[in-house]
Protein backbone atom coordinates (compact mmCIF):
# COMPACT_ATOMS: atom_id res chain seq x y z
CA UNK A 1 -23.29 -14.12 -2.21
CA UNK A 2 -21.34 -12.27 -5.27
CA UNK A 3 -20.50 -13.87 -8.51
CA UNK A 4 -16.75 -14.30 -9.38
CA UNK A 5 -17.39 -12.75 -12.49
CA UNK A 6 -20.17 -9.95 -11.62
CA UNK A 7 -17.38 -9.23 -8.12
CA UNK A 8 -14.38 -8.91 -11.11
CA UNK A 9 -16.28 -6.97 -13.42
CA UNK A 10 -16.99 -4.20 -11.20
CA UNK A 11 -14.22 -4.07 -8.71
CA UNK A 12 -11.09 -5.37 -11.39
CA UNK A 13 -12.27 -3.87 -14.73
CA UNK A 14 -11.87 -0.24 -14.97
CA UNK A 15 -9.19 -0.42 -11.12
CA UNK A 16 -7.23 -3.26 -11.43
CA UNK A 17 -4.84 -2.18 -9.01
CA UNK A 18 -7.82 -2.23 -6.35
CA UNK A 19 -8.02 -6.02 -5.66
CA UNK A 20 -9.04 -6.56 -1.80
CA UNK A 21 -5.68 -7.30 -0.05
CA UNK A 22 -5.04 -8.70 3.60
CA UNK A 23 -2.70 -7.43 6.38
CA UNK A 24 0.52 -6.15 5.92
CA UNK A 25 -0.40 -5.23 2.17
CA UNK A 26 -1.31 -1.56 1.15
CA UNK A 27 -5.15 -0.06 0.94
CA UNK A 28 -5.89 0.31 -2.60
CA UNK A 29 -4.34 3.63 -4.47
CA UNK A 30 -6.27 6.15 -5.84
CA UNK A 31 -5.99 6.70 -9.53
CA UNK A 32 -2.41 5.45 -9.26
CA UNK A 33 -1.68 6.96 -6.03
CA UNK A 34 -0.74 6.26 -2.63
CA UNK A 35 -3.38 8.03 -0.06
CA UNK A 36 -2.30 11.45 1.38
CA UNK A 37 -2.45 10.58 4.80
CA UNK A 38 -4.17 14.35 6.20
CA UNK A 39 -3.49 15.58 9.80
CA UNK A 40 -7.44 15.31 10.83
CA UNK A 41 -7.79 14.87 14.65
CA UNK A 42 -10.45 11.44 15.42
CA UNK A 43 -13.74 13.16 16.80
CA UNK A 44 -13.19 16.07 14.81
CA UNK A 45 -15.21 17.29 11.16
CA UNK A 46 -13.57 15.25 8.60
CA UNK A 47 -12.46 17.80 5.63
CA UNK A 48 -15.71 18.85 5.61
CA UNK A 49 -17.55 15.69 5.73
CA UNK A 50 -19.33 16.04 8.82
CA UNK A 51 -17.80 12.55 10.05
CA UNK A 52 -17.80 12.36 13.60
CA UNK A 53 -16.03 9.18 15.14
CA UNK A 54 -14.20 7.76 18.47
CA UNK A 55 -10.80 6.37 18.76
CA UNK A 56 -12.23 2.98 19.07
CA UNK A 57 -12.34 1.57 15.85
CA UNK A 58 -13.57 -1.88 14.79
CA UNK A 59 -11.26 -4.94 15.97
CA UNK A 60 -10.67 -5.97 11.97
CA UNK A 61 -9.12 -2.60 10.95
CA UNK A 62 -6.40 -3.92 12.87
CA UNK A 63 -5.92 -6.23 9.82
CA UNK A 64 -4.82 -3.39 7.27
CA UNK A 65 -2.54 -0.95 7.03
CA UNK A 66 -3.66 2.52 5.32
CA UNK A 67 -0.55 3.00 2.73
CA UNK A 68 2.95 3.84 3.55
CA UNK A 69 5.16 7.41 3.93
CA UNK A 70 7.15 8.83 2.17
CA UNK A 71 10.43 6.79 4.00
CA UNK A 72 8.10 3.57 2.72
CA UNK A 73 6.70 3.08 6.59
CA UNK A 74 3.41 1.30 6.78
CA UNK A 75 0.62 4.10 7.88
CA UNK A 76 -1.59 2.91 10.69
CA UNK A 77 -5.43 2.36 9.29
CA UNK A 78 -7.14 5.38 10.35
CA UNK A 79 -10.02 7.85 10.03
CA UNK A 80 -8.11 10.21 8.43
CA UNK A 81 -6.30 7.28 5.52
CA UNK A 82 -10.40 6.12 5.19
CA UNK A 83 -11.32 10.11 4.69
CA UNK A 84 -8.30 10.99 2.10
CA UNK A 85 -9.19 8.04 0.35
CA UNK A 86 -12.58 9.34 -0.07
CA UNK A 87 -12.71 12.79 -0.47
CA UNK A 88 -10.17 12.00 -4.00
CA UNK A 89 -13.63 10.05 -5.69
CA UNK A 90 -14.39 12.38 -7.99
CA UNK A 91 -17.58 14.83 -7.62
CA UNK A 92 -19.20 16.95 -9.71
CA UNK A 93 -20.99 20.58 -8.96
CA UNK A 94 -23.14 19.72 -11.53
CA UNK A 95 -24.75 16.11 -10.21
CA UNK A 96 -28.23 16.84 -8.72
CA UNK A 97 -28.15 17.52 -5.34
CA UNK A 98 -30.47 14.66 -4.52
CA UNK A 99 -27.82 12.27 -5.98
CA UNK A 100 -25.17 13.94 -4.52
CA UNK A 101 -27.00 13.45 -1.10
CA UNK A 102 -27.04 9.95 -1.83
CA UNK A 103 -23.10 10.00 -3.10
CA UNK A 104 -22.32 12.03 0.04
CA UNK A 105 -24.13 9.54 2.61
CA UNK A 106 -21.87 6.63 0.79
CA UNK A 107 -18.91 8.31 1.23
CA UNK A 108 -19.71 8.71 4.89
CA UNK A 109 -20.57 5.17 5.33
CA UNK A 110 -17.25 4.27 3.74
CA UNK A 111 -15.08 6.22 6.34
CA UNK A 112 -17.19 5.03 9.46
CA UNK A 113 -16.59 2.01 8.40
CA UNK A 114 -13.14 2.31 10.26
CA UNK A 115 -15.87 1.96 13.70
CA UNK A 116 -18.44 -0.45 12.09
CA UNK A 117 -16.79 -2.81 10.55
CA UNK A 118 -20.14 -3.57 7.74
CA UNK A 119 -20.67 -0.24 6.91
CA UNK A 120 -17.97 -0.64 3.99
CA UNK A 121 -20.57 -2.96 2.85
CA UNK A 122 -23.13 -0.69 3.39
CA UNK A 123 -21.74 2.26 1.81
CA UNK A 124 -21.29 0.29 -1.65
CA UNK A 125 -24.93 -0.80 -1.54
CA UNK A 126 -25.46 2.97 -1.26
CA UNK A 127 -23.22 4.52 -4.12
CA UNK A 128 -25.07 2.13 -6.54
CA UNK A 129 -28.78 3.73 -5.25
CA UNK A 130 -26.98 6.43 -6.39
CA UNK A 131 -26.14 5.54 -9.57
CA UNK A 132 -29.54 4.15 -10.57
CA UNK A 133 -30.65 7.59 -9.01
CA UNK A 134 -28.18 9.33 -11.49
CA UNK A 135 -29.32 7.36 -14.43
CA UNK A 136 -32.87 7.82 -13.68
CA UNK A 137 -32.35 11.73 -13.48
CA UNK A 138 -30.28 11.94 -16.80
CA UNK A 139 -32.47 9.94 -18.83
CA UNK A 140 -35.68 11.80 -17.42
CA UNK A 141 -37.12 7.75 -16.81
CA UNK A 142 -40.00 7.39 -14.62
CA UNK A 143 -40.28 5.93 -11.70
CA UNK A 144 -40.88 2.34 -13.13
CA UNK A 145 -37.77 2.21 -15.20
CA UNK A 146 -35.65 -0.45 -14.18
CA UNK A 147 -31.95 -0.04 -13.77
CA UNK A 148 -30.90 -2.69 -16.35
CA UNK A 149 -33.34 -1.30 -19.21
CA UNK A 150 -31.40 2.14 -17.99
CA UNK A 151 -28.60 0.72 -17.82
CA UNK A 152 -28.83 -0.44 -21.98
CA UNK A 153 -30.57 2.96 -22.89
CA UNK A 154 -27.91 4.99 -21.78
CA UNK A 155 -25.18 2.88 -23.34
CA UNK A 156 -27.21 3.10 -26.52
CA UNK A 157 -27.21 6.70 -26.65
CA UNK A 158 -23.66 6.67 -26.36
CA UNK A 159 -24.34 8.41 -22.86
CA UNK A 160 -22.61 5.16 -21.02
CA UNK A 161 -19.36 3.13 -22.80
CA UNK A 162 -20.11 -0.14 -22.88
CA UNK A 163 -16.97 -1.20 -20.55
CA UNK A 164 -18.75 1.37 -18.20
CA UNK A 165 -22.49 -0.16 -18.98
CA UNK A 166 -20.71 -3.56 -18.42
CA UNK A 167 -19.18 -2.70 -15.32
CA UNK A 168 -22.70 -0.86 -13.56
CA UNK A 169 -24.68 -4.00 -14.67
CA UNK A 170 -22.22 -6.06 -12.67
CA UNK A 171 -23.05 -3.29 -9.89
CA UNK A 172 -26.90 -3.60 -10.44
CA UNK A 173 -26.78 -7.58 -9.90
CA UNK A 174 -24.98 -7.05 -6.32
CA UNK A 175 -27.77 -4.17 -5.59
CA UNK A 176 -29.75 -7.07 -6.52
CA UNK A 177 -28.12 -9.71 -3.88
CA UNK A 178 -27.86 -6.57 -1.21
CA UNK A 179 -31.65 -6.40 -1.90
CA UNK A 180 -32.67 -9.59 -1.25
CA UNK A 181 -29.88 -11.07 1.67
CA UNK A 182 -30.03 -14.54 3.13
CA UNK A 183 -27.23 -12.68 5.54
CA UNK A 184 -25.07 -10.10 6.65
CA UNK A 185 -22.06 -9.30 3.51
CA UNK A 186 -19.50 -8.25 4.39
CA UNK A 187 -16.92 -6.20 2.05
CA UNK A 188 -13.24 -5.53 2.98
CA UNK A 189 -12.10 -1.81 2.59
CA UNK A 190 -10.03 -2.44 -0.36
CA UNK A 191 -13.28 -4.16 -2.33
CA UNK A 192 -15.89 -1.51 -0.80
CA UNK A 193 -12.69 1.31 -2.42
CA UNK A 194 -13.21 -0.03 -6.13
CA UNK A 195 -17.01 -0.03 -6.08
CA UNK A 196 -17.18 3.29 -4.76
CA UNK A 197 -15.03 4.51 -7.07
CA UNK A 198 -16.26 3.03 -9.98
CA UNK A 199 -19.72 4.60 -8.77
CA UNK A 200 -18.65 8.11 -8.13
CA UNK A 201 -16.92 7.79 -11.65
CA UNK A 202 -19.88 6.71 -13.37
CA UNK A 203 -22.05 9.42 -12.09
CA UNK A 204 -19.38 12.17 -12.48
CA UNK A 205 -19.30 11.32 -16.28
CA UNK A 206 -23.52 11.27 -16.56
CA UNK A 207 -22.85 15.04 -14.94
CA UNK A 208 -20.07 15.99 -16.06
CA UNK A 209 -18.55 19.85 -15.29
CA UNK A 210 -19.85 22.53 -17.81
């Protein structure tokens, strides 16, 4: 199980307006905005994510809503709120493509988890194998570098802030838990948004854009 404070430090610090919310309430913005809710047809290529799902999502979607239109109507949770949400992480061309493999399979995970219900879960213990993946490729550490002695390198050489550093070791002690379960976690969409987030903005500022 998460720590209140490791659970606030990397979901509430750097997106406080991401806190995991119930039915009836919004799915978290995206740097201050409201999802674009995209005309993408269920079963069809996702905006170029390759994301291939049914019409039969899990039973707890029916739990949240995925934002509201512009006349203030609560949007329906779908595929395509999940995907929009998504595709606005930010990305670099310049990340390695072996992290951005790793990135890219999170952000998959995230969006099918509108059909698999722990695959939100899944796709955060994925972005932060990314991140240790990211920090291991910038630093040029070998292969028995561990992510927290990363972790205070790269904040040392001003690579990482230390809010940032703060926030990743919070991430590295839930890789941790994911790493050694006593059961199935499970993350709600709005929780599974901030850590995602906060990972693809991590690794977008250790590769940034030339």
């Amino acid at each position: 199980m998460l720590g209140a404070s490791q659970s606030r430090s990397l979901l509430g610090r750097q997106h406080s307006d991401m806190g995991a919310q119930l039915a009836g309430e919004d799915l978290p913005r995206t740097a201050g905005r409201r999802p674009r809710v995209r005309s993408v047809r269920t079963g069809s290529a996702c905006a170029g994510m390759l994301c291939r799902v049914t019409d039969s999502g899990d039973p707890r979607m029916a739990n949240f809503i995925g934002g509201r239109d512009e006349s203030g109507h609560r949007v329906p949770m779908s595929v395509a709120v999940l995907n929009s949400v998504a595709s606005e992480w930010p990305t670099t061309s310049t990340t390695p493509p072996g992290v951005a493999e790793i990135l890219r399979t999170s952000r998959l995970l995230f969006v099918h988890g509108y059909c698999v219900y722990e695959f939100f879960t899944v796709g955060v213990a994925w972005s932060l194998l990314a991140v240790e993946t990211a920090l291991r490729t910038r630093l040029q550490a070998g292969e028995g570098a561990r992510f927290k002695e990363m972790l205070k390198r790269a904040e040392s050489e001003r690579i990482l802030t230390p809010e940032m550093a703060d926030c990743l070791d919070a991430g590295r002690q839930i890789r941790n838990n994911f790493s050694h379960p006593t059961g199935q976690s499970v993350w709600m969409p709005s929780m599974a948004t901030s850590a995602l987030m906060t990972s693809h903005a991590a690794i977008a500022g250790l590769f940034p854009e030339t």
